[in-house]
Protein backbone atom coordinates (compact mmCIF):
# COMPACT_ATOMS: atom_id res chain seq x y z
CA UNK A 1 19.29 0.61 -20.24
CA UNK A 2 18.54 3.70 -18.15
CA UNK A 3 14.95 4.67 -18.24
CA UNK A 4 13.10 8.08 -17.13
CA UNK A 5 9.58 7.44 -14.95
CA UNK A 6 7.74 10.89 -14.75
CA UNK A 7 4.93 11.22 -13.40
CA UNK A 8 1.83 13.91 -12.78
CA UNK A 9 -0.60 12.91 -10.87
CA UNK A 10 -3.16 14.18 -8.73
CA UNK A 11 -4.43 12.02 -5.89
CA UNK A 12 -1.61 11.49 -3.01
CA UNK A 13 -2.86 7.86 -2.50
CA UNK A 14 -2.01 6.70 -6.25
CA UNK A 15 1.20 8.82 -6.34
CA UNK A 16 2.63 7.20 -3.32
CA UNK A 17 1.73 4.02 -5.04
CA UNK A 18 3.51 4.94 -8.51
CA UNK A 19 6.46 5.94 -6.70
CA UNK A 20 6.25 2.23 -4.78
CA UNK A 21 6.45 0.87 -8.00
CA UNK A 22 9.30 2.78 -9.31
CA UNK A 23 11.51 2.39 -5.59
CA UNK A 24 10.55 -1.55 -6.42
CA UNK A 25 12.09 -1.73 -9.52
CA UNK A 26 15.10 -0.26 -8.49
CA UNK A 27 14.83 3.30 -9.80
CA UNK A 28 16.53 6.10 -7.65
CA UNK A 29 14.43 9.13 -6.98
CA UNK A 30 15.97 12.28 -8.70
CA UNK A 31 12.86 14.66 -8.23
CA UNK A 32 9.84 14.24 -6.47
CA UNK A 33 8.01 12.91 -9.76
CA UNK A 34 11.07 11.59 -11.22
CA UNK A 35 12.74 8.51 -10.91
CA UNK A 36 15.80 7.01 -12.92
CA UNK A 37 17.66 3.59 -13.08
CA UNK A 38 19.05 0.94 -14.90
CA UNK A 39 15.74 -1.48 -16.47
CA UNK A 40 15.84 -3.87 -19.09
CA UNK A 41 13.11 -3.85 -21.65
CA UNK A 42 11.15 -6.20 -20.15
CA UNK A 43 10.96 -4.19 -16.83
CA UNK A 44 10.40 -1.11 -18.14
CA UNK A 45 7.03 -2.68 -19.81
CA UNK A 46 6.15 -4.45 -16.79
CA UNK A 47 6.34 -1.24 -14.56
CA UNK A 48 4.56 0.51 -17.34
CA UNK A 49 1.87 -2.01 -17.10
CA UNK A 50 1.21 -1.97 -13.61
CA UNK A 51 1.11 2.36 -13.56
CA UNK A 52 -1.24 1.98 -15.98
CA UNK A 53 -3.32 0.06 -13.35
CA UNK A 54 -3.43 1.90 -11.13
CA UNK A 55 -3.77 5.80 -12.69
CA UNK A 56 -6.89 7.78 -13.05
CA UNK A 57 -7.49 8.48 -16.99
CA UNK A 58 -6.49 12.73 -16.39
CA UNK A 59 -3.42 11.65 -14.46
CA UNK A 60 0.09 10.45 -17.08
CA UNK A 61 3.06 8.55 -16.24
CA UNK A 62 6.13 8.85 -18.71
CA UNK A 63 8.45 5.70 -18.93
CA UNK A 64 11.29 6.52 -21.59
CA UNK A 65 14.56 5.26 -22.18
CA UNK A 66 17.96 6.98 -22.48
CA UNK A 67 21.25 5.84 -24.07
CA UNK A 68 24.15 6.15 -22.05
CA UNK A 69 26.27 8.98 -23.90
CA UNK A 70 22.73 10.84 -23.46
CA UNK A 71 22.89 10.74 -20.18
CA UNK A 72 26.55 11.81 -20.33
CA UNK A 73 25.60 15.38 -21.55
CA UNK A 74 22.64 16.04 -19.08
CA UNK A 75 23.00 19.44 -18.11
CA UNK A 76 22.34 20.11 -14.43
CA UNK A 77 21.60 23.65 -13.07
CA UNK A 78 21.18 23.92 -9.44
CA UNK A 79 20.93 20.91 -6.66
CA UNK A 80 20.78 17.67 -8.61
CA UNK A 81 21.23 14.21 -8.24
CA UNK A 82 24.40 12.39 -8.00
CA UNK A 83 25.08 11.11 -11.66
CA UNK A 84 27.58 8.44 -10.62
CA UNK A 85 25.02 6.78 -8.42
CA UNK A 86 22.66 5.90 -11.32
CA UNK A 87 24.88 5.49 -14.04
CA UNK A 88 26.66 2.84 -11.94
CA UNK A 89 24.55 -0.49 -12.99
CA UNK A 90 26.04 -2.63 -10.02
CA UNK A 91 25.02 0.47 -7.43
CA UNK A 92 21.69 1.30 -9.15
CA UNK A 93 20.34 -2.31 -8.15
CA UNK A 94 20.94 -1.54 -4.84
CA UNK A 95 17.80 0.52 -4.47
């Protein structure tokens, strides 16, 4: 499935970290606290689990999925991110 990691958080140490994580699980980076990519379920908790480790309480981390013919109809105004890239499962896994 294609999941959504944003982030906001404050200290440059544990945001370098979070974005680790995300680059680790495969997730291409769309904005600089946004990553997207193909996870299974399982993944998506993991990586959910180990942000949560590592945040400060004021600081959130958003892990959400997205269907497919969602992602299909995602608007894009202005320099983006190539679509084909992540929605291609075998290409996303490259990362």
């Amino acid at each position: 499935m294609l999941v959504w990691v944003i982030y906001d958080i404050t200290e440059n140490k544990i945001r370098d970290t979070v974005a680790k994580l995300c680059k680790g699980y495969g997730l291409y980076r769309v904005q600089k606290s946004a990553f997207l990519g193909d996870l299974n379920r399982n993944q998506a908790d993991s990586l959910a689990l180990e942000c949560e480790e590592v945040i400060n309480e004021a600081d959130s981390v958003f892990v959400f999925p997205m269907c497919d013919e969602c992602f299909k109809k995602i608007q894009l105004i202005g320099e983006g991110f190539d679509k084909e890239l992540v929605s291609d499962r075998k290409i996303t896994k490259i990362f």
